[in-house]
C-alpha atoms as a PDB file:
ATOM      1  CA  UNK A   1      22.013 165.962 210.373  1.00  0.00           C
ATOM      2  CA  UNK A   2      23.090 163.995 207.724  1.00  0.00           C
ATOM      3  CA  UNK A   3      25.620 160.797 208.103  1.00  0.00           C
ATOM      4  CA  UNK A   4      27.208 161.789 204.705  1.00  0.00           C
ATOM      5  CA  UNK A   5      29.752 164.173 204.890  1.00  0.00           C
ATOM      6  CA  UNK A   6      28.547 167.297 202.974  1.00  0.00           C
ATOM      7  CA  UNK A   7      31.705 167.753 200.853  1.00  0.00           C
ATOM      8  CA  UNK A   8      30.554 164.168 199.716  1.00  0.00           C
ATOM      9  CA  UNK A   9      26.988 165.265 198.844  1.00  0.00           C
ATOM     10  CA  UNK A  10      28.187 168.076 197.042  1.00  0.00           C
ATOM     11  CA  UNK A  11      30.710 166.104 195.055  1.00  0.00           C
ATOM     12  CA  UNK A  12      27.942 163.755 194.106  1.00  0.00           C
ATOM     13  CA  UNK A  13      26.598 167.126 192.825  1.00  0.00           C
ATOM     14  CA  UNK A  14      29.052 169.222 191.109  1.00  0.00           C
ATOM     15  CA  UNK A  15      30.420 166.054 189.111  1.00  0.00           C
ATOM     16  CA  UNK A  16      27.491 165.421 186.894  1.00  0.00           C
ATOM     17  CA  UNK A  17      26.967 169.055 186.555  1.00  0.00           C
ATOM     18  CA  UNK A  18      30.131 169.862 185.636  1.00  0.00           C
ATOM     19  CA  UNK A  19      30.455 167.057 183.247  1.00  0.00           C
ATOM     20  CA  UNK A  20      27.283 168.370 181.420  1.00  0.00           C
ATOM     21  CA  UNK A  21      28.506 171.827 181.284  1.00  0.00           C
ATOM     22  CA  UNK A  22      31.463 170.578 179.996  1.00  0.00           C
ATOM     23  CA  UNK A  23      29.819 168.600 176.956  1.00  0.00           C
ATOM     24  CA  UNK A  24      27.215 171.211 176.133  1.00  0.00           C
ATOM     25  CA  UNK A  25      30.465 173.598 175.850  1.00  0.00           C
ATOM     26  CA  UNK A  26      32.051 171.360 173.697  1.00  0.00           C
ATOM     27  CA  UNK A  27      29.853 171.168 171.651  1.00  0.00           C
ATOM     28  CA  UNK A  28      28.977 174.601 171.412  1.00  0.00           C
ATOM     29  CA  UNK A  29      32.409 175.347 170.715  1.00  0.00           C
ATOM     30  CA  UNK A  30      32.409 172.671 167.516  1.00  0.00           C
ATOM     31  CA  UNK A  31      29.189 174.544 166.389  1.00  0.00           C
ATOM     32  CA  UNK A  32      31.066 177.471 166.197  1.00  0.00           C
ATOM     33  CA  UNK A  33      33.967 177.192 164.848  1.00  0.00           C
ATOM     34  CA  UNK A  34      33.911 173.614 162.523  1.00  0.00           C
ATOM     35  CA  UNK A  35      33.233 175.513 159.923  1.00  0.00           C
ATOM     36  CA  UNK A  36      35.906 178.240 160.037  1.00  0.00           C
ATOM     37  CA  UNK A  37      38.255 174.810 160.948  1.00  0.00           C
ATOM     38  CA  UNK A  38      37.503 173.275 158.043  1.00  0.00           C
ATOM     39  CA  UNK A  39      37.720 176.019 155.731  1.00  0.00           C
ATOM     40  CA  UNK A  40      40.983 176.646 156.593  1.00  0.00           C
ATOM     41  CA  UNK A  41      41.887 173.011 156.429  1.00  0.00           C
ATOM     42  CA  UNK A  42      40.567 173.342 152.910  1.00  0.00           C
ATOM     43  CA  UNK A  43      42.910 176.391 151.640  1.00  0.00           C
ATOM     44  CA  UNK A  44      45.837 174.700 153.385  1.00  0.00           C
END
């Protein structure tokens, strides 16, 4: 067995994971709508 406790390991993990999902969503989500975004910031 391991000394570390496994919710430790699996913190070590999730958190970088989760961080890149994170990012790659953000940025998918500027991707798609900047362009509406600004647009409408343009009419305004």
């Amino acid at each position: 067995m391991d000394s570390k406790r496994p919710e430790q390991s699996f913190s070590d993990i999730a958190t970088p994971i989760a961080k890149q999902l994170r990012m790659s969503l953000a940025s998918m989500y500027n991707t798609k709508y900047k362009g509406r975004y600004d647009k409408e910031n343009k009419n305004a």
